[in-house]
PDB file of N, CA and C in Angstrom:
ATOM      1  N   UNK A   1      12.389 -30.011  35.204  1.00  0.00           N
ATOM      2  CA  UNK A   1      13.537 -29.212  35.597  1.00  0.00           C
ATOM      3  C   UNK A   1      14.741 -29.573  34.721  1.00  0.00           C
ATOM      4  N   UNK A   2      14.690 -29.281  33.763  1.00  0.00           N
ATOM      5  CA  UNK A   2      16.246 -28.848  32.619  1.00  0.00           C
ATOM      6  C   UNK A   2      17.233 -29.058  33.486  1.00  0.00           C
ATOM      7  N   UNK A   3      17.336 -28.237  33.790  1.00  0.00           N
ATOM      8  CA  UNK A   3      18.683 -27.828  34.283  1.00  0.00           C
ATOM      9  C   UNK A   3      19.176 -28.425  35.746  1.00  0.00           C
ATOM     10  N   UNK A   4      17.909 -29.623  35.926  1.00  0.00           N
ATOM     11  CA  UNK A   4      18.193 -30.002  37.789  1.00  0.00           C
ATOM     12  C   UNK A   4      19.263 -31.051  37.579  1.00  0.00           C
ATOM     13  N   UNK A   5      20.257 -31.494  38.305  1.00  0.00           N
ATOM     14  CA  UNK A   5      21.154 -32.395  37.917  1.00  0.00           C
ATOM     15  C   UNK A   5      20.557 -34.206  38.081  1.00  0.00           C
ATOM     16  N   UNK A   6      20.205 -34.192  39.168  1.00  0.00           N
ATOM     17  CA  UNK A   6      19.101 -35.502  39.196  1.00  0.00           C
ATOM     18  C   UNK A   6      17.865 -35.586  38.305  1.00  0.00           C
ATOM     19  N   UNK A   7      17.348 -34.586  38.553  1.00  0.00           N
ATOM     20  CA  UNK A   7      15.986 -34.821  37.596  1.00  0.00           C
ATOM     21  C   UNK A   7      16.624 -35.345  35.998  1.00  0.00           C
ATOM     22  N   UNK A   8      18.019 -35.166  35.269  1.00  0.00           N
ATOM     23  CA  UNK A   8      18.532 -35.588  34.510  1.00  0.00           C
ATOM     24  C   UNK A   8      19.052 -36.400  34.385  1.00  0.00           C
ATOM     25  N   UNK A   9      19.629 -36.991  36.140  1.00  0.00           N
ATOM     26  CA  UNK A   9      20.113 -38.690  36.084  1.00  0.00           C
ATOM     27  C   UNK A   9      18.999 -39.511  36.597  1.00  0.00           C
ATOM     28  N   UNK A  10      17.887 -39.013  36.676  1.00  0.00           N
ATOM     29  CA  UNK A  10      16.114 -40.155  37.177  1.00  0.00           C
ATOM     30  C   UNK A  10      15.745 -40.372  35.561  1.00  0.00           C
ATOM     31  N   UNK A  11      15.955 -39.017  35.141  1.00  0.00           N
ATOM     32  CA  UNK A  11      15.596 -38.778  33.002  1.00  0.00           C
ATOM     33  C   UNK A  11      16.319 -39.887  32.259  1.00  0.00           C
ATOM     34  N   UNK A  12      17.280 -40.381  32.801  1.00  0.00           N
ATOM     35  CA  UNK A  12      18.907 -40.945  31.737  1.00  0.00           C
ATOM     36  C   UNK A  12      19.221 -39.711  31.120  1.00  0.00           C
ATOM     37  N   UNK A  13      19.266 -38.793  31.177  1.00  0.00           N
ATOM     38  CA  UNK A  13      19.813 -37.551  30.262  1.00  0.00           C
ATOM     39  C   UNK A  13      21.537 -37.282  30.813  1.00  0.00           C
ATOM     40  N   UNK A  14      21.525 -37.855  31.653  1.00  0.00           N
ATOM     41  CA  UNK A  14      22.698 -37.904  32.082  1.00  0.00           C
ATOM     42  C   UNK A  14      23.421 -39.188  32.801  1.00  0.00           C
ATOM     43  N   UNK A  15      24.415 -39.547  32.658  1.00  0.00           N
ATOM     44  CA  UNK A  15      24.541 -41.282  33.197  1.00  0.00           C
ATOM     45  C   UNK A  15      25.351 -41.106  34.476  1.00  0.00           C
ATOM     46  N   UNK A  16      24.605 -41.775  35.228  1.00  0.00           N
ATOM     47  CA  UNK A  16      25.415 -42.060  36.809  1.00  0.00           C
ATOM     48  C   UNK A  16      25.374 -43.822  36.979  1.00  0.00           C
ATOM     49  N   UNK A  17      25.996 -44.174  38.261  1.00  0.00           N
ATOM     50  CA  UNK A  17      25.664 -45.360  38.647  1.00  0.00           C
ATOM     51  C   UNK A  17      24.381 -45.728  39.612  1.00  0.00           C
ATOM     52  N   UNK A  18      23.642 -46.315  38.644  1.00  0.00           N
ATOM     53  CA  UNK A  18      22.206 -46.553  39.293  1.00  0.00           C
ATOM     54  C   UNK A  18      22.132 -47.817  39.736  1.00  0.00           C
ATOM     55  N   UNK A  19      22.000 -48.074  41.186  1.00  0.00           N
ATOM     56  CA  UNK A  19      22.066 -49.288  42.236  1.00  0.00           C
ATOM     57  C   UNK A  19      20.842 -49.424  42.792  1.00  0.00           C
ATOM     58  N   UNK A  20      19.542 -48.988  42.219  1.00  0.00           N
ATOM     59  CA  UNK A  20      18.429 -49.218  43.322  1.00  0.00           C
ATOM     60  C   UNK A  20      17.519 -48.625  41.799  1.00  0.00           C
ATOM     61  N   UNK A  21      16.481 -48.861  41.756  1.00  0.00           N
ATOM     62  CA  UNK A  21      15.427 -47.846  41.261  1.00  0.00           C
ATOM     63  C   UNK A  21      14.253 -48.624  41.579  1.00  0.00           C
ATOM     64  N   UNK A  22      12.863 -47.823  41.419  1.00  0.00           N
ATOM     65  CA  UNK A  22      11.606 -48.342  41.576  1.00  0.00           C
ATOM     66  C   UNK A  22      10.899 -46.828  40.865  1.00  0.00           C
ATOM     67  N   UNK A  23       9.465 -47.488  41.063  1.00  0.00           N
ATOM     68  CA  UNK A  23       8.581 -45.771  40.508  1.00  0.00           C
ATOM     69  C   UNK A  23       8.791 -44.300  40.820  1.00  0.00           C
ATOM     70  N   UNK A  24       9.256 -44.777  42.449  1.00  0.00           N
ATOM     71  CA  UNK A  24       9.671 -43.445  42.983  1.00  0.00           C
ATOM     72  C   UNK A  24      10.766 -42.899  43.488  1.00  0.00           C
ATOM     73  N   UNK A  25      12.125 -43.802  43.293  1.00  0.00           N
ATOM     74  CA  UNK A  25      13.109 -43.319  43.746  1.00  0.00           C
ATOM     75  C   UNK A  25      14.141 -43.784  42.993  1.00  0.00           C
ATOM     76  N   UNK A  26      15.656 -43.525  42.948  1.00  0.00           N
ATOM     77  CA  UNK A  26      16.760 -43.780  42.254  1.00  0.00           C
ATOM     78  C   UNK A  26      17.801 -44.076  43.563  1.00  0.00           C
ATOM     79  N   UNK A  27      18.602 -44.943  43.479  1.00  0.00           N
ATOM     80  CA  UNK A  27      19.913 -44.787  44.230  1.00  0.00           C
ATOM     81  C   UNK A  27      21.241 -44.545  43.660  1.00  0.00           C
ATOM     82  N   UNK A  28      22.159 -43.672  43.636  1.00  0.00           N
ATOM     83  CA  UNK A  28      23.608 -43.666  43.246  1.00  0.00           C
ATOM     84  C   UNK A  28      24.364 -43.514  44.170  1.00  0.00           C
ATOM     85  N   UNK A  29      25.268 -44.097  43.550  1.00  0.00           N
ATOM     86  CA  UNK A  29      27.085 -43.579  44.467  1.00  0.00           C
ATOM     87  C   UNK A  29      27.294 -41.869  44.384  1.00  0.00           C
ATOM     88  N   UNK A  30      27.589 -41.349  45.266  1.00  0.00           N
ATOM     89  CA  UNK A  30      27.908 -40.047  45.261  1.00  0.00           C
ATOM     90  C   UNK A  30      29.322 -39.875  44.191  1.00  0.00           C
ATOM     91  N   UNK A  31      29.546 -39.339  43.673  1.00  0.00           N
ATOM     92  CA  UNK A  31      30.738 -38.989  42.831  1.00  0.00           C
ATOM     93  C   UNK A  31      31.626 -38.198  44.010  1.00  0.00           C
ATOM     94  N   UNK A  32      31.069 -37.555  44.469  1.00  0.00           N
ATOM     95  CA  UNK A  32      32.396 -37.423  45.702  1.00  0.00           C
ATOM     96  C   UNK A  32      32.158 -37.515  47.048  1.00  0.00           C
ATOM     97  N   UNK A  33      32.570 -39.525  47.507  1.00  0.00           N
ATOM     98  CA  UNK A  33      32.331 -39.503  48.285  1.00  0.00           C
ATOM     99  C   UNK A  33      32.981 -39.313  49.695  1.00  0.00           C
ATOM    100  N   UNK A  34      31.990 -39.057  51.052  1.00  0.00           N
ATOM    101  CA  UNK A  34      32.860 -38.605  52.534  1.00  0.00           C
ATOM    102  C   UNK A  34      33.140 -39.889  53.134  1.00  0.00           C
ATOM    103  N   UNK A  35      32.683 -41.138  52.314  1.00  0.00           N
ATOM    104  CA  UNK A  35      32.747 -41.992  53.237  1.00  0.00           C
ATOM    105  C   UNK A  35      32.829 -43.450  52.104  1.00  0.00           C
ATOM    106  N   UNK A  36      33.700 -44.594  52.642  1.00  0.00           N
ATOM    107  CA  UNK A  36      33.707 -45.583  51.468  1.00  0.00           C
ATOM    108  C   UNK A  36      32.344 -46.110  51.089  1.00  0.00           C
ATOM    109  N   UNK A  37      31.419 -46.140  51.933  1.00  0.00           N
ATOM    110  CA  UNK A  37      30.030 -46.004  51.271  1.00  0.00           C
ATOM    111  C   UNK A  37      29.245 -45.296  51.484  1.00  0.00           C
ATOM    112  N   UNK A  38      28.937 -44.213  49.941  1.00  0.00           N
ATOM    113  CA  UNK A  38      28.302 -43.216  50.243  1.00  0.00           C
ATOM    114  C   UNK A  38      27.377 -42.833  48.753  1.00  0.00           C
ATOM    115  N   UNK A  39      26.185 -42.890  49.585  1.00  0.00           N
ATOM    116  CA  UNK A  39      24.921 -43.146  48.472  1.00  0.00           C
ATOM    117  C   UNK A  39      24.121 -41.863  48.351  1.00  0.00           C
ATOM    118  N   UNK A  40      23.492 -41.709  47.536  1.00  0.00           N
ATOM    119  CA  UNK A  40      22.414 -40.897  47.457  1.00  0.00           C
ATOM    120  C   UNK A  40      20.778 -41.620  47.447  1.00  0.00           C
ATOM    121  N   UNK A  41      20.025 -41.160  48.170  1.00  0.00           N
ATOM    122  CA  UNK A  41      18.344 -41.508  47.597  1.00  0.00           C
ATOM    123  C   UNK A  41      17.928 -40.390  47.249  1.00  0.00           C
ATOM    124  N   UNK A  42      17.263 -40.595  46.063  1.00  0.00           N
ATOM    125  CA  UNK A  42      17.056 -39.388  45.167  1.00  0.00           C
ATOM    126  C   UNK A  42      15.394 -40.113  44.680  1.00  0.00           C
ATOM    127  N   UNK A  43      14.319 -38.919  45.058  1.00  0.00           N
ATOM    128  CA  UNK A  43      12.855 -39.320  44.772  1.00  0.00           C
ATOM    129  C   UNK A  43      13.271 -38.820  43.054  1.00  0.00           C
ATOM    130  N   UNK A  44      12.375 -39.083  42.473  1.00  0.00           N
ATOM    131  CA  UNK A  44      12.043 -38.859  41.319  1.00  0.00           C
ATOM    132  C   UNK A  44      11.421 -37.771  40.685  1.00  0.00           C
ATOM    133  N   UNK A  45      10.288 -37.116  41.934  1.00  0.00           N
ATOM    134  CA  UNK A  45       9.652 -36.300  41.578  1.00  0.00           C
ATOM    135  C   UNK A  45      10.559 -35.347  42.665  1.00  0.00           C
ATOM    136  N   UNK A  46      10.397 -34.090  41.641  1.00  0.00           N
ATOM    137  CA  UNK A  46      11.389 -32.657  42.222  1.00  0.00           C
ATOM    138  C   UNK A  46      10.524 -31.802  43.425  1.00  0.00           C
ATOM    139  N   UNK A  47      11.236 -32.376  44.271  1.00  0.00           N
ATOM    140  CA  UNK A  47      11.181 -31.412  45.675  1.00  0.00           C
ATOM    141  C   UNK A  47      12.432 -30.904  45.527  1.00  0.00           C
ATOM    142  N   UNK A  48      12.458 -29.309  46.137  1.00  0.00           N
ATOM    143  CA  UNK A  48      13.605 -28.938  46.326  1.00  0.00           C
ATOM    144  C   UNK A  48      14.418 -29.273  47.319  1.00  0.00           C
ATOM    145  N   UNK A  49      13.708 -29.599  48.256  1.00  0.00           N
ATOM    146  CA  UNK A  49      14.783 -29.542  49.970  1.00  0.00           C
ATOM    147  C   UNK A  49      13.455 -30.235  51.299  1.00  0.00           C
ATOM    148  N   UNK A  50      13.848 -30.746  51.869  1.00  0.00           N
ATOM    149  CA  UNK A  50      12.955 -30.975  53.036  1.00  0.00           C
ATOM    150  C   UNK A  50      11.892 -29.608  53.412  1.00  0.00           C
ATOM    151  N   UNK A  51      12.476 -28.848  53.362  1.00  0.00           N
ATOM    152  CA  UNK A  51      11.686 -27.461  54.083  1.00  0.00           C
ATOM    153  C   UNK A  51      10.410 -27.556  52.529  1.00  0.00           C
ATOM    154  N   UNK A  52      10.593 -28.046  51.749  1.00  0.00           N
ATOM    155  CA  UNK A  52       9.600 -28.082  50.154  1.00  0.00           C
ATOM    156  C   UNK A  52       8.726 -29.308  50.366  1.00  0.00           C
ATOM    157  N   UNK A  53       9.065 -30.485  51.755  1.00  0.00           N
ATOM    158  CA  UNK A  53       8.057 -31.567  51.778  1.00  0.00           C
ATOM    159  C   UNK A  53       6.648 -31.183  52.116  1.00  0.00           C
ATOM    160  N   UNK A  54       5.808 -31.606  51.131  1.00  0.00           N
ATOM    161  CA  UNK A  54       4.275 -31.075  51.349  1.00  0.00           C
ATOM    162  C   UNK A  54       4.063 -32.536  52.564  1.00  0.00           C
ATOM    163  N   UNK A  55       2.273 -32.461  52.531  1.00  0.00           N
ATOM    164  CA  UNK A  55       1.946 -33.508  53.791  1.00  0.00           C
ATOM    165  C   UNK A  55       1.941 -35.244  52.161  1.00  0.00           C
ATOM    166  N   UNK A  56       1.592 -34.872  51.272  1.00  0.00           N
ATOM    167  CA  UNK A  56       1.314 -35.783  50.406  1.00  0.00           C
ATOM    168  C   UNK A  56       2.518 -36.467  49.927  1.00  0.00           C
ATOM    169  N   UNK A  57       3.470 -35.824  50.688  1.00  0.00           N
ATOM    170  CA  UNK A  57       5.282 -36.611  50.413  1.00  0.00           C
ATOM    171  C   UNK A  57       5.803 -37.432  51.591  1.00  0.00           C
ATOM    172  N   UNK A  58       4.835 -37.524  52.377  1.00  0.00           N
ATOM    173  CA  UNK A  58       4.858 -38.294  54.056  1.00  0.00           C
ATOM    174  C   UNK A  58       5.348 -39.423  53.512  1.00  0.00           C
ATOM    175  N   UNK A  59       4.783 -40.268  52.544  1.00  0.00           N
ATOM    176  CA  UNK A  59       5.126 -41.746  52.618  1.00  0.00           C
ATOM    177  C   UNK A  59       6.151 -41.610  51.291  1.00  0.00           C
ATOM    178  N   UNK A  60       6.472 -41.005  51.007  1.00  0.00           N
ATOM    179  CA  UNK A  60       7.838 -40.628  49.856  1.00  0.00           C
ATOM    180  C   UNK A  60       9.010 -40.461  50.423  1.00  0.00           C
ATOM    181  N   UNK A  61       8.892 -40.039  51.583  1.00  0.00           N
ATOM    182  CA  UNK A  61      10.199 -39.425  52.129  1.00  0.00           C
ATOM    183  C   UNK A  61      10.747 -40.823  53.475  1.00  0.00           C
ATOM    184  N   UNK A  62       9.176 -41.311  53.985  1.00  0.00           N
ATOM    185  CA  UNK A  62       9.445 -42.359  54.563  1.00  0.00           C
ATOM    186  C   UNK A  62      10.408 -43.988  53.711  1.00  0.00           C
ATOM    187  N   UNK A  63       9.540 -43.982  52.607  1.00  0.00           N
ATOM    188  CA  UNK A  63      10.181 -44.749  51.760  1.00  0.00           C
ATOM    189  C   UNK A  63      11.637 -44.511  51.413  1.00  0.00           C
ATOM    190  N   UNK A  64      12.142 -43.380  51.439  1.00  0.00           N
ATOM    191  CA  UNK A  64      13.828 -43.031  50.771  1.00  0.00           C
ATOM    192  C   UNK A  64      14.106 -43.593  52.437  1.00  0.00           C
ATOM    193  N   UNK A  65      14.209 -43.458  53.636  1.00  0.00           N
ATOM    194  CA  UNK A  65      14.514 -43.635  54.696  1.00  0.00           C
ATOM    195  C   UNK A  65      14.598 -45.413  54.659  1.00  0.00           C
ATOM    196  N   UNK A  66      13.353 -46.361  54.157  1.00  0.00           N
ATOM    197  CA  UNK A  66      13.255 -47.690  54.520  1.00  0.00           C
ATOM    198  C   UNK A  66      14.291 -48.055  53.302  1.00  0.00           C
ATOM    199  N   UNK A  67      14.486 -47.577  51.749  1.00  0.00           N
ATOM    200  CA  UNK A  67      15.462 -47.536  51.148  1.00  0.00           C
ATOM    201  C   UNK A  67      17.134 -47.751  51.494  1.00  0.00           C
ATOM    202  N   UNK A  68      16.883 -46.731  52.191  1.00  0.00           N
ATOM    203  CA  UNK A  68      18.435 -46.257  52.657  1.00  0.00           C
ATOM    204  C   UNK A  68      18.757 -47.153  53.436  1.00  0.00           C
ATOM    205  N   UNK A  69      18.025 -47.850  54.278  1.00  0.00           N
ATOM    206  CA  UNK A  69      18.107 -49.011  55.490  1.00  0.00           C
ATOM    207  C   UNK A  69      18.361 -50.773  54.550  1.00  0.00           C
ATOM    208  N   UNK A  70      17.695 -50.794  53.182  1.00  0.00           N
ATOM    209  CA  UNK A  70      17.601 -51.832  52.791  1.00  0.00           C
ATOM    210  C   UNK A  70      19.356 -52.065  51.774  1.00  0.00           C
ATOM    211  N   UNK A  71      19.526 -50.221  51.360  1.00  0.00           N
ATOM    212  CA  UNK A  71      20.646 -50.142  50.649  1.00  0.00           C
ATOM    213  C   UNK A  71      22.126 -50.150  51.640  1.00  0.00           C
ATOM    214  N   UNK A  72      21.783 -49.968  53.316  1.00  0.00           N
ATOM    215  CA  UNK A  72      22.789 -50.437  53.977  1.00  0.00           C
ATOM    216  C   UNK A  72      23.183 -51.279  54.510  1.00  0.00           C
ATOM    217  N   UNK A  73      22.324 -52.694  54.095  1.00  0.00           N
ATOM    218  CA  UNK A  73      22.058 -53.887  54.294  1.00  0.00           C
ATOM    219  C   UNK A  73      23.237 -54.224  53.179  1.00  0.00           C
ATOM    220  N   UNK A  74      23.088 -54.285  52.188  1.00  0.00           N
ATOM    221  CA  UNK A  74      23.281 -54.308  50.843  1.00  0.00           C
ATOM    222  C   UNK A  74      24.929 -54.467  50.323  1.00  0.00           C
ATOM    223  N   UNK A  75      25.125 -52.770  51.050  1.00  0.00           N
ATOM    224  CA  UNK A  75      26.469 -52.547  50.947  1.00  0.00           C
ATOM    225  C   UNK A  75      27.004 -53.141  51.765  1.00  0.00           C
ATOM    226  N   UNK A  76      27.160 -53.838  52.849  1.00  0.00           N
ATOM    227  CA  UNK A  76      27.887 -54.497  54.116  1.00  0.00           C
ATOM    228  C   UNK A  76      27.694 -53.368  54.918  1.00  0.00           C
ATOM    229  N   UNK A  77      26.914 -52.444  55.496  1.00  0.00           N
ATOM    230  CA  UNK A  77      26.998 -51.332  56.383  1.00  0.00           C
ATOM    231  C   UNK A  77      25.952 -51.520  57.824  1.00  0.00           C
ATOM    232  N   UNK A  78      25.146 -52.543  57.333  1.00  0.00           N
ATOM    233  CA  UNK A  78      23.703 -52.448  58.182  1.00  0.00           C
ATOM    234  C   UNK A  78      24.190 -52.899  59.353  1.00  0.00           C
ATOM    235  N   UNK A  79      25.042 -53.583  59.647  1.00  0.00           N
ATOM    236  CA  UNK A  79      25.554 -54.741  61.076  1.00  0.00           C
ATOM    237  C   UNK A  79      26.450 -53.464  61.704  1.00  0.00           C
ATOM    238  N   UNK A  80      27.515 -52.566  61.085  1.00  0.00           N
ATOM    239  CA  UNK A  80      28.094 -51.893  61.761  1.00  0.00           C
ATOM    240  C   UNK A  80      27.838 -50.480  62.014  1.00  0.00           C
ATOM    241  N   UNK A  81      26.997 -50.283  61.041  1.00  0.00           N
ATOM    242  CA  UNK A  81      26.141 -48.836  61.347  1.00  0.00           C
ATOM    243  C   UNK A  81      26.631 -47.840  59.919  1.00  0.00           C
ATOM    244  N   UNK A  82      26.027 -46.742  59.962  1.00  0.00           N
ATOM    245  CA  UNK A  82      26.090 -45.672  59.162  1.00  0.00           C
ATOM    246  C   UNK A  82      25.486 -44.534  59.323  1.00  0.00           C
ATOM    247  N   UNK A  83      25.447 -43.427  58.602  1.00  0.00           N
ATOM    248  CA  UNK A  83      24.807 -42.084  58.903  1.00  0.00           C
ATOM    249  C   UNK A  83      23.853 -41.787  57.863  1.00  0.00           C
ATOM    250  N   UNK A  84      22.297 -41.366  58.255  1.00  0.00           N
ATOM    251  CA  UNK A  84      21.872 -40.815  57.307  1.00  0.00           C
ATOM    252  C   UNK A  84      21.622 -39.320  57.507  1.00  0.00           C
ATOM    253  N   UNK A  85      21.993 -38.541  56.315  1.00  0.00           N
ATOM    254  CA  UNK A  85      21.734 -37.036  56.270  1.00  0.00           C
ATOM    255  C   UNK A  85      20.688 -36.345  55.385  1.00  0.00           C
ATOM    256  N   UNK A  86      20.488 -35.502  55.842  1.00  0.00           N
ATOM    257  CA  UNK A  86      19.234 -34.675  54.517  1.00  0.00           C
ATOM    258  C   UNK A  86      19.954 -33.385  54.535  1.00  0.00           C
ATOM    259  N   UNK A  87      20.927 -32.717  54.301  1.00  0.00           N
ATOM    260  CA  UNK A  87      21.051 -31.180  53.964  1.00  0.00           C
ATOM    261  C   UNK A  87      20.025 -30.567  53.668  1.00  0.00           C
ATOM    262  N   UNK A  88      19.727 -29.397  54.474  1.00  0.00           N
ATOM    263  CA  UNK A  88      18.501 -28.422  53.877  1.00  0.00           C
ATOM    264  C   UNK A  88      19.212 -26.742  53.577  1.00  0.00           C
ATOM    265  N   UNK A  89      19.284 -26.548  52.151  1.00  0.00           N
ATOM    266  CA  UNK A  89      19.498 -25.254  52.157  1.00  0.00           C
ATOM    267  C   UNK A  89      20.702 -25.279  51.953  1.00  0.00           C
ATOM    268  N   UNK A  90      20.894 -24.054  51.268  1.00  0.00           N
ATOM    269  CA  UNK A  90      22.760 -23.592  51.071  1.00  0.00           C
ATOM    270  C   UNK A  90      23.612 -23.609  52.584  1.00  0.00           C
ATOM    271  N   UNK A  91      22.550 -23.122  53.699  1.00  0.00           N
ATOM    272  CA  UNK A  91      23.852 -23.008  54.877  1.00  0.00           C
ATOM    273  C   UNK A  91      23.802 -24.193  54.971  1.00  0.00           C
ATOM    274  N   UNK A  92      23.010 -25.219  55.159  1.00  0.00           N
ATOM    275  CA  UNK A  92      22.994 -27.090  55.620  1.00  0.00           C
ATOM    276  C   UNK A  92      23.691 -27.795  54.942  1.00  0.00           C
ATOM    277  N   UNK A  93      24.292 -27.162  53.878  1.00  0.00           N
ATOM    278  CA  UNK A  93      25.318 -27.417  53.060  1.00  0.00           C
ATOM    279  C   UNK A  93      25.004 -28.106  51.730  1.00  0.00           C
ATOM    280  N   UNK A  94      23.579 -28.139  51.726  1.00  0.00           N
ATOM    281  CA  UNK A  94      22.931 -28.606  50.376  1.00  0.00           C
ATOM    282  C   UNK A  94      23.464 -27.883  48.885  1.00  0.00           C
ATOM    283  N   UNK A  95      24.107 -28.893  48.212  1.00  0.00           N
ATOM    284  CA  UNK A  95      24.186 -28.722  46.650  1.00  0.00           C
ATOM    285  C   UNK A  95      23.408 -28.228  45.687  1.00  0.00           C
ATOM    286  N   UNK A  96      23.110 -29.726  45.440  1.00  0.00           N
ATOM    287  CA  UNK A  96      22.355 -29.324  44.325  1.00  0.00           C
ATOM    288  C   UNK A  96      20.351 -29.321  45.228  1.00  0.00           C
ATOM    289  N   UNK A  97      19.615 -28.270  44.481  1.00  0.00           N
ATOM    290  CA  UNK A  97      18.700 -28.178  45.355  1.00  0.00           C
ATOM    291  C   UNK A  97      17.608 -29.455  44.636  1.00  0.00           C
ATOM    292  N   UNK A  98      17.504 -30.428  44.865  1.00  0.00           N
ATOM    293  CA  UNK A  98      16.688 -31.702  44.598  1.00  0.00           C
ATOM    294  C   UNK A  98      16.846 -32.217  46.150  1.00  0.00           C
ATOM    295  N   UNK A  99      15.864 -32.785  46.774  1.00  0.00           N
ATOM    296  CA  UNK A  99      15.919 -33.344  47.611  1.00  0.00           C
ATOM    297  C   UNK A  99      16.198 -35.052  47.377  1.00  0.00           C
ATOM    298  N   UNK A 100      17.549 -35.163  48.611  1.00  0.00           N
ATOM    299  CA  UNK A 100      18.187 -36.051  48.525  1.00  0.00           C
ATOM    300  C   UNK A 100      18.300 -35.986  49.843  1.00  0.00           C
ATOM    301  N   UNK A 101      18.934 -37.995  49.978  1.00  0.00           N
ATOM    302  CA  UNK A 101      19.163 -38.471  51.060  1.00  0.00           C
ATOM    303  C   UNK A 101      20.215 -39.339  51.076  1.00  0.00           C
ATOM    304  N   UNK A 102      21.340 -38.768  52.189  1.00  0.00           N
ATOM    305  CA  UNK A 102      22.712 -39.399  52.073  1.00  0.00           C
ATOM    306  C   UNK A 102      22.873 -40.122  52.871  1.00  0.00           C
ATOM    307  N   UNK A 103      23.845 -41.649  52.298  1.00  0.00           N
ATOM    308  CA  UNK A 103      23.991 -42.435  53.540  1.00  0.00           C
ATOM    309  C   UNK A 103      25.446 -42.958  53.425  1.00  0.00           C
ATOM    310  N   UNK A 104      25.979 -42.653  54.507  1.00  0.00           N
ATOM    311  CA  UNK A 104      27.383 -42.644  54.465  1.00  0.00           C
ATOM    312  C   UNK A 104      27.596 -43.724  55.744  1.00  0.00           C
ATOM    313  N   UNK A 105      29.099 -44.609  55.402  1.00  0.00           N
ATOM    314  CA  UNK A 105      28.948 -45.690  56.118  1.00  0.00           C
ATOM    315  C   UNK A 105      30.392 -46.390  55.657  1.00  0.00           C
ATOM    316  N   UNK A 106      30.934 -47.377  56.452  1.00  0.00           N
ATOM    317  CA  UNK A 106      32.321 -47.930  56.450  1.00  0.00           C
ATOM    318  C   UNK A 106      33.295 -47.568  57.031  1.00  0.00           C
ATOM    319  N   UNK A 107      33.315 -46.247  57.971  1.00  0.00           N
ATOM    320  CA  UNK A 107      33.625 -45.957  58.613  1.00  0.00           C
ATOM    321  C   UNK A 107      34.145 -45.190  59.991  1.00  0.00           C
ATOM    322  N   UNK A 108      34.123 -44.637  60.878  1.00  0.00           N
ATOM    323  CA  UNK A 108      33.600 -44.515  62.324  1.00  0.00           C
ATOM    324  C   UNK A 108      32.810 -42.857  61.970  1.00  0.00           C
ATOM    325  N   UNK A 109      32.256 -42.515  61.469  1.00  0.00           N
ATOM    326  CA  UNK A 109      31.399 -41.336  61.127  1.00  0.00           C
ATOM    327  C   UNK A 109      31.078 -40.330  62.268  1.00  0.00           C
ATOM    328  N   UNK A 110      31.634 -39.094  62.115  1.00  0.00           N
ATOM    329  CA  UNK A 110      31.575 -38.056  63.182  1.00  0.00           C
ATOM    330  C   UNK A 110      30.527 -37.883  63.361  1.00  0.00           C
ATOM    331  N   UNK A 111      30.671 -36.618  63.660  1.00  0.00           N
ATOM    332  CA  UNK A 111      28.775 -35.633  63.564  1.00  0.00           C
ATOM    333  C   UNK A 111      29.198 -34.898  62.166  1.00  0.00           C
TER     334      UNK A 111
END
C-alpha cells in the first residue's frame, strides 16, 4: 500500500517516533495527541479496520491489545489507568484506514 500512511512508517519510508517494534507490530506517539499519553499500535500487515479482521488475525489483534497493556506500563499509565480505542470506519471516526489501536492515558479520560 503506497499510499497507506503506516504501511510507510512500518516501511521507514516515512519517519515517526518508533517506541515498540517486533515482527508484527510498531508503536508511535500519535502526532496529534487527545491525551498526554497517546500511542498508536499499528500491525504491520495492512488490515483496513476491525470490520477487515479475518479469523487468522485472532492472535494479531490480541497481541496489539497485550502490547498496549505492556506500553502502559511503560509510559507511567498502567497503575492509574487509560483508554484503549479501535475506530472503525469514517463515522467511528477512523483516519487513516490501517488498522490501529489507540491508547490514551494521563489523564481522567471521558467516553
Amino acid at each position: 500500500m503506497d499510499d497507506c500512511v503506516f504501511c510507510n512508517i512500518v516501511n521507514r519510508t516515512i519517519d515517526a517516533q518508533i517506541l515498540f517494534e517486533n515482527e508484527r507490530l510498531v508503536v508511535i506517539k500519535d502526532i496529534l495527541p487527545k491525551a498526554p499519553v497517546h500511542l498508536l499500535i499499528i500491525p504491520r500487515k495492512h488490515i483496513l479496520s476491525i470490520s477487515h479482521v479475518e479469523a487468522e488475525d485472532e492472535k494479531l489483534v490480541g497481541e496489539m491489545i497485550f502490547v498496549a497493556k505492556e506500553m502502559g506500563v511503560k509510559f507511567g499509565v498502567g497503575e492509574t489507568g487509560y483508554k484503549l480505542v479501535f475506530n472503525v470506519g469514517r463515522d467511528g471516526g477512523q483516519v487513516i484506514p490501517h488498522l490501529h489501536l489507540h491508547l490514551m492515558g494521563g489523564k481522567m479520560m471521558g467516553e
